[in-house]
Protein backbone atom coordinates (compact mmCIF):
# COMPACT_ATOMS: atom_id res chain seq x y z
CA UNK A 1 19.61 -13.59 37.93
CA UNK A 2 19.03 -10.56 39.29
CA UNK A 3 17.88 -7.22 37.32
CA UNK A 4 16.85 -3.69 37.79
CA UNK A 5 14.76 -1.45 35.24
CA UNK A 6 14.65 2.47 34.93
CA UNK A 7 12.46 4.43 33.15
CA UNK A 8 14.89 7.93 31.37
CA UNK A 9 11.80 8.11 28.97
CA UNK A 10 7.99 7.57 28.58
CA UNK A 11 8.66 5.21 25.72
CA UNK A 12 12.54 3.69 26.94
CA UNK A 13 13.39 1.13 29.40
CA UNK A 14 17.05 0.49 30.80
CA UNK A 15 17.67 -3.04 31.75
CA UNK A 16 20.53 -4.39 33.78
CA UNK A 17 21.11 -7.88 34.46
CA UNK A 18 23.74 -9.42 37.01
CA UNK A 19 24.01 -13.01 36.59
CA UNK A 20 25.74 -15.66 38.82
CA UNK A 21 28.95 -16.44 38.00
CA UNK A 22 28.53 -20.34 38.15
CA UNK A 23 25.25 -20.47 36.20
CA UNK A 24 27.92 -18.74 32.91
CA UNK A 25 30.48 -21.01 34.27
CA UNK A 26 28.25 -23.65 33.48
CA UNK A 27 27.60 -22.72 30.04
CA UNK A 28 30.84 -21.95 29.32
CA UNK A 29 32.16 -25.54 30.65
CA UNK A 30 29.51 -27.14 28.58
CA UNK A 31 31.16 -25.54 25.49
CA UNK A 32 34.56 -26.01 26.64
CA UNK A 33 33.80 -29.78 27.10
CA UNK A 34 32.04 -29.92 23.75
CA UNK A 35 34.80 -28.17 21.51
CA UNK A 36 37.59 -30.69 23.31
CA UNK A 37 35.76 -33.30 21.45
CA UNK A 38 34.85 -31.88 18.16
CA UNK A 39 37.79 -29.44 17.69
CA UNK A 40 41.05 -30.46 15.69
CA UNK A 41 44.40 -28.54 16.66
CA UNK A 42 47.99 -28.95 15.88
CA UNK A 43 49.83 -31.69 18.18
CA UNK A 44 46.87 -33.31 19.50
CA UNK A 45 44.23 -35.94 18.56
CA UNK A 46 40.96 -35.41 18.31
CA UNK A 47 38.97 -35.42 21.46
CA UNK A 48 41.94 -35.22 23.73
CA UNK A 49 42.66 -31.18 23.59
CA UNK A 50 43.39 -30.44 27.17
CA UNK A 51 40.79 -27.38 28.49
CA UNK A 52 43.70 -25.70 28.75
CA UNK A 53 44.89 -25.75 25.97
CA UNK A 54 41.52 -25.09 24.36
CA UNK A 55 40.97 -21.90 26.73
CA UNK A 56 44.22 -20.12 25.73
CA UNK A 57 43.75 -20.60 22.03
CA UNK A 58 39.77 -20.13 21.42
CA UNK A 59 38.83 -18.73 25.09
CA UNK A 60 37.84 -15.94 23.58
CA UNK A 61 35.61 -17.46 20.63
CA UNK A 62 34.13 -19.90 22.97
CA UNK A 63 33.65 -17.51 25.50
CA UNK A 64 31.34 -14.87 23.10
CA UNK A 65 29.28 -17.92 21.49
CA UNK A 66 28.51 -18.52 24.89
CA UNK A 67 27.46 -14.91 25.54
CA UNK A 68 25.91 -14.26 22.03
CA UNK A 69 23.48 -16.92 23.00
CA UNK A 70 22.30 -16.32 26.35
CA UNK A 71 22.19 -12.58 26.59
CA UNK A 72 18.73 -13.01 24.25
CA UNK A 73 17.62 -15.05 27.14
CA UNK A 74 18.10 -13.27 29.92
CA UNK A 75 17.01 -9.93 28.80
CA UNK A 76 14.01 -11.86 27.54
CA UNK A 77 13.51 -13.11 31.28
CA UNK A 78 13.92 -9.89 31.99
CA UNK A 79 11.19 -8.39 30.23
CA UNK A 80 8.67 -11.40 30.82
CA UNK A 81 9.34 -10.37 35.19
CA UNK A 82 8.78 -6.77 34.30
CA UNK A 83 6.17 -6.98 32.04
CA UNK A 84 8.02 -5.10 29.39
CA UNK A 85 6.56 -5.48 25.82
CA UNK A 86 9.77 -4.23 23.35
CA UNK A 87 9.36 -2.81 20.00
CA UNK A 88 12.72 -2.36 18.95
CA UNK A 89 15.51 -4.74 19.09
CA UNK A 90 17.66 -4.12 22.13
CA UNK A 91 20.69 -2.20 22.00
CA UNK A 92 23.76 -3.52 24.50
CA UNK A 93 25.39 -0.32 26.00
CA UNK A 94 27.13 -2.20 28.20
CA UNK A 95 28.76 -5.80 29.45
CA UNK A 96 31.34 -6.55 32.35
CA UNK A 97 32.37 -9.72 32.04
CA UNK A 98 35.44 -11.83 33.19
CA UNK A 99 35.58 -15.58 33.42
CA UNK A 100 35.40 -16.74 36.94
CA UNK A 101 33.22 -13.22 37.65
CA UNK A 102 29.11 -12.58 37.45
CA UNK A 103 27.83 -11.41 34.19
CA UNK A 104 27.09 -8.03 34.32
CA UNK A 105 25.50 -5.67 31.33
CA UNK A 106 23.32 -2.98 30.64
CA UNK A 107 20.40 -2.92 27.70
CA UNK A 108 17.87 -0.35 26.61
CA UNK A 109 15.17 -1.02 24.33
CA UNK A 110 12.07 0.75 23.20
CA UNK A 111 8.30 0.46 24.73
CA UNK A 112 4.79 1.77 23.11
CA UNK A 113 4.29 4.94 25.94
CA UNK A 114 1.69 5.22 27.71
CA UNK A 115 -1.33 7.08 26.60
CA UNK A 116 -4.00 9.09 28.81
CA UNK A 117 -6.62 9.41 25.89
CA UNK A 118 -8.16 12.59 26.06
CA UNK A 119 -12.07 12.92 25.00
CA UNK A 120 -12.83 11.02 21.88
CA UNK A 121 -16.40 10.52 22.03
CA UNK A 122 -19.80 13.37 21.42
CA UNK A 123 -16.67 15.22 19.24
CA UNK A 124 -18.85 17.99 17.06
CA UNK A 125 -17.65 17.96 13.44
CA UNK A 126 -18.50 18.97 10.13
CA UNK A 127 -19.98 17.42 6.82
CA UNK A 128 -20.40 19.56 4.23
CA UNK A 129 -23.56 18.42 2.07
CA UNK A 130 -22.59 17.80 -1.57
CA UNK A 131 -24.39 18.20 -4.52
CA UNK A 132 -22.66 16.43 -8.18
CA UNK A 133 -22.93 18.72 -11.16
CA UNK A 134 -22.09 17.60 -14.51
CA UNK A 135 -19.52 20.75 -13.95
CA UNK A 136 -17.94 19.22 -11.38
CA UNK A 137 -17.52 16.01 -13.28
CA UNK A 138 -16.13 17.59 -15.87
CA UNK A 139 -13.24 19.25 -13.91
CA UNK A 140 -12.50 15.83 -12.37
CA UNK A 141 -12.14 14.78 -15.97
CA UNK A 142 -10.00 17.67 -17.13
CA UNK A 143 -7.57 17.20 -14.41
CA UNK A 144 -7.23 13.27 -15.70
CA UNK A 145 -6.43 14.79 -18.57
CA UNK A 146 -3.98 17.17 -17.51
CA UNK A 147 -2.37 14.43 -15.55
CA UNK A 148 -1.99 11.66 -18.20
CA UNK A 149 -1.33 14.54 -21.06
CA UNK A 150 1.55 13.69 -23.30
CA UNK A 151 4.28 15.86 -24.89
CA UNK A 152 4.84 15.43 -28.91
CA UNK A 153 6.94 17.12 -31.13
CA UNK A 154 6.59 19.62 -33.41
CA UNK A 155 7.96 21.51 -36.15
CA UNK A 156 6.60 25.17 -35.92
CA UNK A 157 8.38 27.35 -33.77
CA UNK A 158 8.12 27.61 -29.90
CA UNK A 159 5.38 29.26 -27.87
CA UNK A 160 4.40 30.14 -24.37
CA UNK A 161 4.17 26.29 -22.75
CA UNK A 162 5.84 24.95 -24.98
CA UNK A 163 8.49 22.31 -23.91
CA UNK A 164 12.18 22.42 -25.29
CA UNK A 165 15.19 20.25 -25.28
CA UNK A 166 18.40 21.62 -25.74
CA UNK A 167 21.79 21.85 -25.06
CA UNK A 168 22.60 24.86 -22.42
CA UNK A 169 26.33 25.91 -22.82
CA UNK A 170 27.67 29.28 -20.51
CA UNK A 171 28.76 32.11 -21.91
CA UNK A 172 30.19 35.38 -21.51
CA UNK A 173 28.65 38.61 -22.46
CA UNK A 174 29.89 38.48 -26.00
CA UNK A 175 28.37 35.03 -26.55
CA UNK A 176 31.55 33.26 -25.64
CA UNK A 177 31.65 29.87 -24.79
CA UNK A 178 32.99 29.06 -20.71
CA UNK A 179 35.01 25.64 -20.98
CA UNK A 180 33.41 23.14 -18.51
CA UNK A 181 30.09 25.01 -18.27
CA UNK A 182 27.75 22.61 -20.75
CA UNK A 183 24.45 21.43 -20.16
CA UNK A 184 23.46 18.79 -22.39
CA UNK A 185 20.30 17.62 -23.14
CA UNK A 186 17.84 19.58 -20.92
CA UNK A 187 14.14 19.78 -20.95
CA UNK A 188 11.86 22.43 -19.88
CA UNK A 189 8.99 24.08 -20.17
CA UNK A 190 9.00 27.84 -22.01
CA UNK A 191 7.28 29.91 -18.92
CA UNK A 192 7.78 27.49 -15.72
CA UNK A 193 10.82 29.89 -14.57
CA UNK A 194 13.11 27.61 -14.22
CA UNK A 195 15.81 29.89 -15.00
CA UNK A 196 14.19 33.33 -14.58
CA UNK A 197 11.77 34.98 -16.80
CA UNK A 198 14.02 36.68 -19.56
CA UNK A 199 15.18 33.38 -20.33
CA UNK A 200 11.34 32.01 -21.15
CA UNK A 201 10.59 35.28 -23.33
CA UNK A 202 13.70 34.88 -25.55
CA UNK A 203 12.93 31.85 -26.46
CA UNK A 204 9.46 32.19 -28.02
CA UNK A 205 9.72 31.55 -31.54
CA UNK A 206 12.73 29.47 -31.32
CA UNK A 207 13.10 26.98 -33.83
CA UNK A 208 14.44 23.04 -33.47
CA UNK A 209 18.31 22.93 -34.57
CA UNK A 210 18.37 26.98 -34.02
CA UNK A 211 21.06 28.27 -31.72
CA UNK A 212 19.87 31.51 -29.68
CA UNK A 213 22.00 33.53 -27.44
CA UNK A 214 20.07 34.54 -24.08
CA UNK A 215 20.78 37.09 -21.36
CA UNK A 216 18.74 36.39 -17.93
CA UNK A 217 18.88 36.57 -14.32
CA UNK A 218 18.76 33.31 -12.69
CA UNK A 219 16.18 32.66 -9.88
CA UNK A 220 17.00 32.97 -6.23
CA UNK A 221 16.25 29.20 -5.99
CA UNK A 222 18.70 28.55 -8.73
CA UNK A 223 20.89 25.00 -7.60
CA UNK A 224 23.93 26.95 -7.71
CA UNK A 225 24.23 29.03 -5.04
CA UNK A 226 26.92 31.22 -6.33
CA UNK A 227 24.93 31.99 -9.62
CA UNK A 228 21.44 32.28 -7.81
CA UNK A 229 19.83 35.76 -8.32
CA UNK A 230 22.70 36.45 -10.91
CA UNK A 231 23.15 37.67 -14.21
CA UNK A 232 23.78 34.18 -16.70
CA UNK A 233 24.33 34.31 -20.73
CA UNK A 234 23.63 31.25 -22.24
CA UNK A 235 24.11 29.53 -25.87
CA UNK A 236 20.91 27.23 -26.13
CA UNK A 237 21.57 25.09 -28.90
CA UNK A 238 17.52 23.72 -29.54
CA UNK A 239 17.04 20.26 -30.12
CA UNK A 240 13.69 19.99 -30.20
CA UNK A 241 10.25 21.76 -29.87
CA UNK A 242 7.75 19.73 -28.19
CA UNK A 243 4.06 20.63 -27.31
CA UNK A 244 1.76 18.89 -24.57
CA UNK A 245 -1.30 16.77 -26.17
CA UNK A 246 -4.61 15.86 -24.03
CA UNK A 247 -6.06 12.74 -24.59
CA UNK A 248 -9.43 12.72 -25.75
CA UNK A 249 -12.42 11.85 -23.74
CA UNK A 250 -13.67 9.09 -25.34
CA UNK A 251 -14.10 5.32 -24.02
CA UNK A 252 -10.80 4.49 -24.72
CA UNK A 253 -9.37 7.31 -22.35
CA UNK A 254 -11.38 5.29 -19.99
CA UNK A 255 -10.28 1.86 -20.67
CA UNK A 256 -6.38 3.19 -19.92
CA UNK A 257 -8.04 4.48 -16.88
CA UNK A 258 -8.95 0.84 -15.80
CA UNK A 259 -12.42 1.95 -16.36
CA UNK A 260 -15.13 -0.36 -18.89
CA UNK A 261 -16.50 3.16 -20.73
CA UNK A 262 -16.47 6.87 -20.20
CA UNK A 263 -20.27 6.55 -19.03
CA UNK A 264 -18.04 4.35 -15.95
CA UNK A 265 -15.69 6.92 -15.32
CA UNK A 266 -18.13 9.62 -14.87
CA UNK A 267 -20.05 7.59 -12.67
CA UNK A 268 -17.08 6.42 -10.92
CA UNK A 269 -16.03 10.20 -10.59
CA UNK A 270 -19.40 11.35 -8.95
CA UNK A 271 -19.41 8.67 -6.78
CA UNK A 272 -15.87 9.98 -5.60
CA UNK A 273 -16.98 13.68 -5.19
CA UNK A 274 -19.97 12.23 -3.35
CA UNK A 275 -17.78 10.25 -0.89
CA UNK A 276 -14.93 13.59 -0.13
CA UNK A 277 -17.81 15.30 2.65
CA UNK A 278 -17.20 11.85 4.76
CA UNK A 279 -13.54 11.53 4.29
CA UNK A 280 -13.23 15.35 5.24
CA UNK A 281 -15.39 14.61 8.14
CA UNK A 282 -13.54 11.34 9.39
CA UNK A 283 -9.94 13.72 9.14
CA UNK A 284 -10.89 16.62 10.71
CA UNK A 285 -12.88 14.04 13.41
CA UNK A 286 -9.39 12.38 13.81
CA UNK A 287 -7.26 15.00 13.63
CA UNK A 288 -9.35 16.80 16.70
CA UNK A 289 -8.03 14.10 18.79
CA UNK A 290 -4.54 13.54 17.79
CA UNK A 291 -4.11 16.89 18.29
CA UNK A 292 -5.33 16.94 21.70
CA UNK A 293 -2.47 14.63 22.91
CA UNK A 294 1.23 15.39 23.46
CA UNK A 295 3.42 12.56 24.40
CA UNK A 296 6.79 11.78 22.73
CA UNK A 297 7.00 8.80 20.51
CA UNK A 298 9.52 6.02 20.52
CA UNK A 299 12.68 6.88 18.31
CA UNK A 300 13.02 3.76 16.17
CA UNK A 301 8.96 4.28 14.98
CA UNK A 302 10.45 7.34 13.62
CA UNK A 303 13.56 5.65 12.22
CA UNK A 304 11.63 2.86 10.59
CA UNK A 305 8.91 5.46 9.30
CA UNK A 306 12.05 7.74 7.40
CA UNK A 307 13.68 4.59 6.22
CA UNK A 308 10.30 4.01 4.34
CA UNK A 309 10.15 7.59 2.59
CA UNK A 310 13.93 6.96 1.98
CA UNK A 311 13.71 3.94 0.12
CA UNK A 312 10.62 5.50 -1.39
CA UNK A 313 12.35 8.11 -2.98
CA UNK A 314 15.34 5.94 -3.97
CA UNK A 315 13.03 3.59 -5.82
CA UNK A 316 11.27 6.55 -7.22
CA UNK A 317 14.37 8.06 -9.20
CA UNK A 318 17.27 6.09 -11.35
CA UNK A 319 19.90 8.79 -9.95
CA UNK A 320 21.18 7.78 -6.80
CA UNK A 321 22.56 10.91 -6.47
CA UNK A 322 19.71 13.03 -6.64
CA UNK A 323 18.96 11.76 -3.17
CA UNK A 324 19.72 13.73 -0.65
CA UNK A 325 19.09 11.35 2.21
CA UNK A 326 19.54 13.76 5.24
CA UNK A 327 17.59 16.51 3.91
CA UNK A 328 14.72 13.83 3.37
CA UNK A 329 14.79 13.14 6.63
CA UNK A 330 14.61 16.57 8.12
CA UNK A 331 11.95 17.37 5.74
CA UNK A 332 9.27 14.43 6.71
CA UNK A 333 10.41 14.07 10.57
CA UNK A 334 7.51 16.04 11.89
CA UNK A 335 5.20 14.51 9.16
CA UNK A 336 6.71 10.64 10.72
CA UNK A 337 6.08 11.97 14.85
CA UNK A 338 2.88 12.88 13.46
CA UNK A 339 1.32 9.99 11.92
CA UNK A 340 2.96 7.41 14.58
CA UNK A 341 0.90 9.91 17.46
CA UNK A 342 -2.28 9.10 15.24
CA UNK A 343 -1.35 5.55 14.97
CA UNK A 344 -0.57 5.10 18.89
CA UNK A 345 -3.36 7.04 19.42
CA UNK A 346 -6.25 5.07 17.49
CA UNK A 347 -4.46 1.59 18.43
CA UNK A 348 -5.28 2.80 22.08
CA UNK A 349 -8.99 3.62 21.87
CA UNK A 350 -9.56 0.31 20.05
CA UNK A 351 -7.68 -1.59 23.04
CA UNK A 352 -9.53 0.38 25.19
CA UNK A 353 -12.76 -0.27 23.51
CA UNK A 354 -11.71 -3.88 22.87
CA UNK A 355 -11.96 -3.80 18.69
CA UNK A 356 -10.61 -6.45 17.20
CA UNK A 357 -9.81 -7.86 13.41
CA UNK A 358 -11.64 -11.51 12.76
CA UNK A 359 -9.48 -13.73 10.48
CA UNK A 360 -12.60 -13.44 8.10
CA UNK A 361 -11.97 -10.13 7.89
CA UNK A 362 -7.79 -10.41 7.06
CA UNK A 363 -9.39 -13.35 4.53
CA UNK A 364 -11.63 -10.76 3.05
CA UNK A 365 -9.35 -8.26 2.30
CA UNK A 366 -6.47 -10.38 0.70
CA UNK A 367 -9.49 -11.69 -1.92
CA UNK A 368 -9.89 -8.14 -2.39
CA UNK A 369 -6.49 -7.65 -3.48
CA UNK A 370 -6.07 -10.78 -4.85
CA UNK A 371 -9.15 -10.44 -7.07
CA UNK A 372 -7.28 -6.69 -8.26
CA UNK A 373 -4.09 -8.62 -9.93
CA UNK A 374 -3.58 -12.21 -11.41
CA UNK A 375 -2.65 -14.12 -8.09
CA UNK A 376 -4.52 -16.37 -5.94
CA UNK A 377 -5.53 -15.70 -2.62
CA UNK A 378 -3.25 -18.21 -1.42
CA UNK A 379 -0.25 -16.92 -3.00
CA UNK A 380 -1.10 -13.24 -1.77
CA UNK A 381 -1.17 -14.72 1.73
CA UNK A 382 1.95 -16.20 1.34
CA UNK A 383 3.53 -13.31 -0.34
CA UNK A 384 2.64 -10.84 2.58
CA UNK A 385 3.84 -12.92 5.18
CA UNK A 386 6.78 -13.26 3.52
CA UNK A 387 7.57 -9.96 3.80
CA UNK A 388 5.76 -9.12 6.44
CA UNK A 389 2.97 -6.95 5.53
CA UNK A 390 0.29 -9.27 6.72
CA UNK A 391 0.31 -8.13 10.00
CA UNK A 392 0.21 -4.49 8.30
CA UNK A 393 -3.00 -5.54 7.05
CA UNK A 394 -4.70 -6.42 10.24
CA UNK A 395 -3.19 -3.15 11.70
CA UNK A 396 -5.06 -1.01 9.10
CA UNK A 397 -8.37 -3.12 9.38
CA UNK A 398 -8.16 -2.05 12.90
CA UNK A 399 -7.85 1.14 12.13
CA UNK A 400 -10.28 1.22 10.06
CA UNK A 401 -12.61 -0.17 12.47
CA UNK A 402 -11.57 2.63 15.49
CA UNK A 403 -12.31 5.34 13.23
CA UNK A 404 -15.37 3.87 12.13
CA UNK A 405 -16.72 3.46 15.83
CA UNK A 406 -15.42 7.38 16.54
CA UNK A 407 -17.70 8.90 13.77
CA UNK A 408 -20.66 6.56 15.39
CA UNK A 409 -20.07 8.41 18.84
CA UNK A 410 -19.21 11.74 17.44
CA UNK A 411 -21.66 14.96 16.89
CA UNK A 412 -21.76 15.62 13.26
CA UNK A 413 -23.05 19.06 11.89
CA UNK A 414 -24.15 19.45 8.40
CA UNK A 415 -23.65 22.71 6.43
C-alpha cells in the first residue's frame, strides 16, 4: 500500500491511499468463494453458484462489503505510518476503483493543530481583596428571592409590574376587530415594553374580565417586521391580573434552596462572595493567555460544540419551532472557537508540563457526584461511560489541575 499525506490546514490532513490490485483481488475472491457456498439463487443448488454467475448478479454488493471493510484499515495504516492522531471521523472525498484495477481513494480527516504556547508562566494578575458585609449578604439573598419569586393572582386592579394574561385581538382605529389577527392567551408584564410604552400605561387599572381598547406604537424589535415601529390598536380582553410574591426569608426558603437553615445559606453565601476575588483572578489569568494565541481550530470541535447549545436549547423549550437553529449557530460560533482555543490551549501546557489525572482522582470525583443524588458510585461509573462523559470527567480534572499549576507560577497583585 502506498500513501501520500498533505497538509491544506494547520488542523486537516489529506490522505490518499493506492492499493495493489491483487491484495483487493484477494479479498474480493475470498468473498466471492464464500457467498458461492452460503448464497441461494434461482436454478442452482446451494454451494454450486458458478463465480460467474455470482459476479453478474451481486458483484456489486460483494464488491462494496469488501470495500466498506477494508477502507477503515488502510486509512488506519495510514495514520499509524504517519503518525496522524484523528479527531473526527474521516470523510471519503474520493475512490477509483474497478475490479481487476488498484484501489485508489482520497480521505481527509481532522488533527488537534499544533500549538507554539506563548508565555504562561510569572503572568502579573489581579486579586481584589474582599471584605463580607452583612450588606452584601443580604443582596445575595434578595436576588434568590427575586429569582425564585412567584406570580399569584389577584383581584384589585392592575399596576405598574403587574403581570396580565389576556387575549390580544387587532383592531382598526375605531376598535374594529381584523379577522385572523388574535392573540390568545398572552402573558406579560405591565412596564417590560414588550409592545411599546402606551400600551403599558393604558393598562394600569385594568381589571380581570375587563375589555380595554389600546392605541400604541409597537417597538422597533417588534417580531413582525412589517408592524415594527408602527402604529397597532388592540382589543385586550383581560383574563387575569397577577402580581409577583417573594418568598420569605425564613429556614424554609432555605431548605428549597437545598440548604439545612437560613443561618447555612448565609454562611454558604459569604463563603461564595469570599471565593469570586480567586475565580476573577484564575479568568482574567487564563484569559491573558488564550488571548495571546491565534491559530485556527479544527471544524468538527466547532460542529460538535453548536450541536451541544442546539440540543440545549431544544431541550430547554416544548416549541420546536421557537428554535431557530441557524441563527443559534451564528450567534455562539465565536463563543464555540473561543472556548475550544482555551481548551487546546490548557490541554497543551499540561502535556507540556506532563499533568496528569490519577484514577483516584476520576474515583474521587464520581463519589462526589454520586454522594449529590441517590446512585451508587458504581452505577454513576457505569452511567458515564455509557454515554461517554467519563472521559469528560478526566478532561476537566485536567483542567483543573493546569490552571491550578498557572496561578502557582503566576505574579498576583492585590488591590
Amino acid at each position: 500500500m502506498k500513501y501520500t499525506v498533505s497538509e491544506p490546514k494547520t488542523w486537516k490532513r489529506i490522505v490518499e491511499i493506492e492499493v495493489p490490485a491483487d491484495a483487493i483481488q484477494s479479498e474480493l475472491n475470498t468473498n466471492y468463494e464464500r457467498y458461492s457456498r452460503e448464497v441461494r439463487l434461482p436454478g442452482f443448488r446451494r454451494g454450486k453458484v458458478p463465480i460467474s454467475v455470482l459476479k453478474a448478479r451481486l458483484g456489486n454488493e460483494i464488491r462494496g462489503e469488501v470495500l466498506e471493510r477494508k477502507i477503515p484499515e488502510y486509512l488506519k495504516s495510514a495514520y499509524e505510518k504517519a503518525e496522524i492522531e484523528p479527531i473526527s471521523q474521516p470523510v471519503i472525498e474520493e475512490i477509483e476503483y474497478e475490479e481487476g484495477d488498484d484501489l485508489k481513494l482520497r480521505a481527509s480527516v481532522e488533527v488537534k493543530p499544533p500549538i507554539e504556547l506563548k508565555q504562561y508562566k510569572e503572568l502579573r494578575v489581579t486579586k481584589r481583596i474582599v471584605k463580607v458585609t452583612e450588606e452584601d449578604i443580604n443582596k445575595r439573598i434578595e436576588a434568590l428571592r427575586e429569582r425564585y419569586a412567584t406570580v399569584i393572582k389577584i383581584d384589585g386592579k392592575a399596576e405598574h409590574d403587574h403581570f396580565i394574561r389576556a387575549d390580544l385581538q387587532h383592531a382598526d382605529n375605531n376598535g374594529v376587530p381584523i379577522i385572523g389577527r388574535k392573540e390568545e392567551n398572552q402573558f406579560f408584564q405591565i412596564g417590560s415594553g414588550r409592545l411599546g410604552e402606551e400600551f403599558d400605561k393604558q393598562l394600569v387599572g385594568v381589571a380581570a374580565e375587563e375589555d380595554r381598547f389600546v392605541k400604541t406604537t409597537l417597538p422597533a424589535d417588534y417580531p413582525d417586521e412589517n408592524m415594527a415601529d408602527k402604529e397597532a390598536c388592540f382589543v385586550v380582553k383581560v383574563r387575569e391580573v397577577l402580581q409577583r410574591q417573594l418568598p420569605e426569608v425564613d429556614d424554609d426558603f432555605a431548605v428549597d434552596l437545598g440548604m439545612e437553615s437560613l443561618d447555612g445559606l448565609r454562611e454558604s453565601l459569604k463563603e461564595e462572595i469570599e471565593k469570586e476575588p480567586d475565580w476573577e483572578m484564575r479568568k482574567e489569568l487564563v484569559t491573558k493567555i488564550v488571548d495571546s494565541h491565534d491559530f485556527e481550530v479544527p471544524e468538527s470541535m466547532v460542529t460538535a460544540y453548536l450541536d451541544q447549545v442546539v440540543g440545549d436549547a431544544r431541550r430547554s423549550t416544548q416549541d420546536q419551532n421557537e428554535i431557530d437553529e441557524s441563527s443559534i449557530r451564528d450567534q455562539y460560533r465565536a463563543v464555540a472557537t473561543n472556548q475550544i482555543m482555551r481548551h487546546l490551549i490548557l490541554d497543551a501546557i499540561g502535556e507540556k508540563e506532563g499533568l496528569k489525572v490519577e484514577p483516584k482522582e476520576i474515583d474521587e470525583r464520581l463519589e462526589a457526584i454520586a454522594g449529590r443524588g441517590q446512585a451508587s458510585v458504581d452505577q454513576v461509573r457505569r452511567m458515564f461511560q455509557e454515554n461517554g462523559r467519563l472521559e469528560r470527567i478526566e478532561a476537566d480534572l485536567r483542567e483543573e489541575k493546569v490552571v491550578e499549576f498557572l496561578v502557582q507560577q503566576a505574579d498576583i497583585q492585590t488591590e
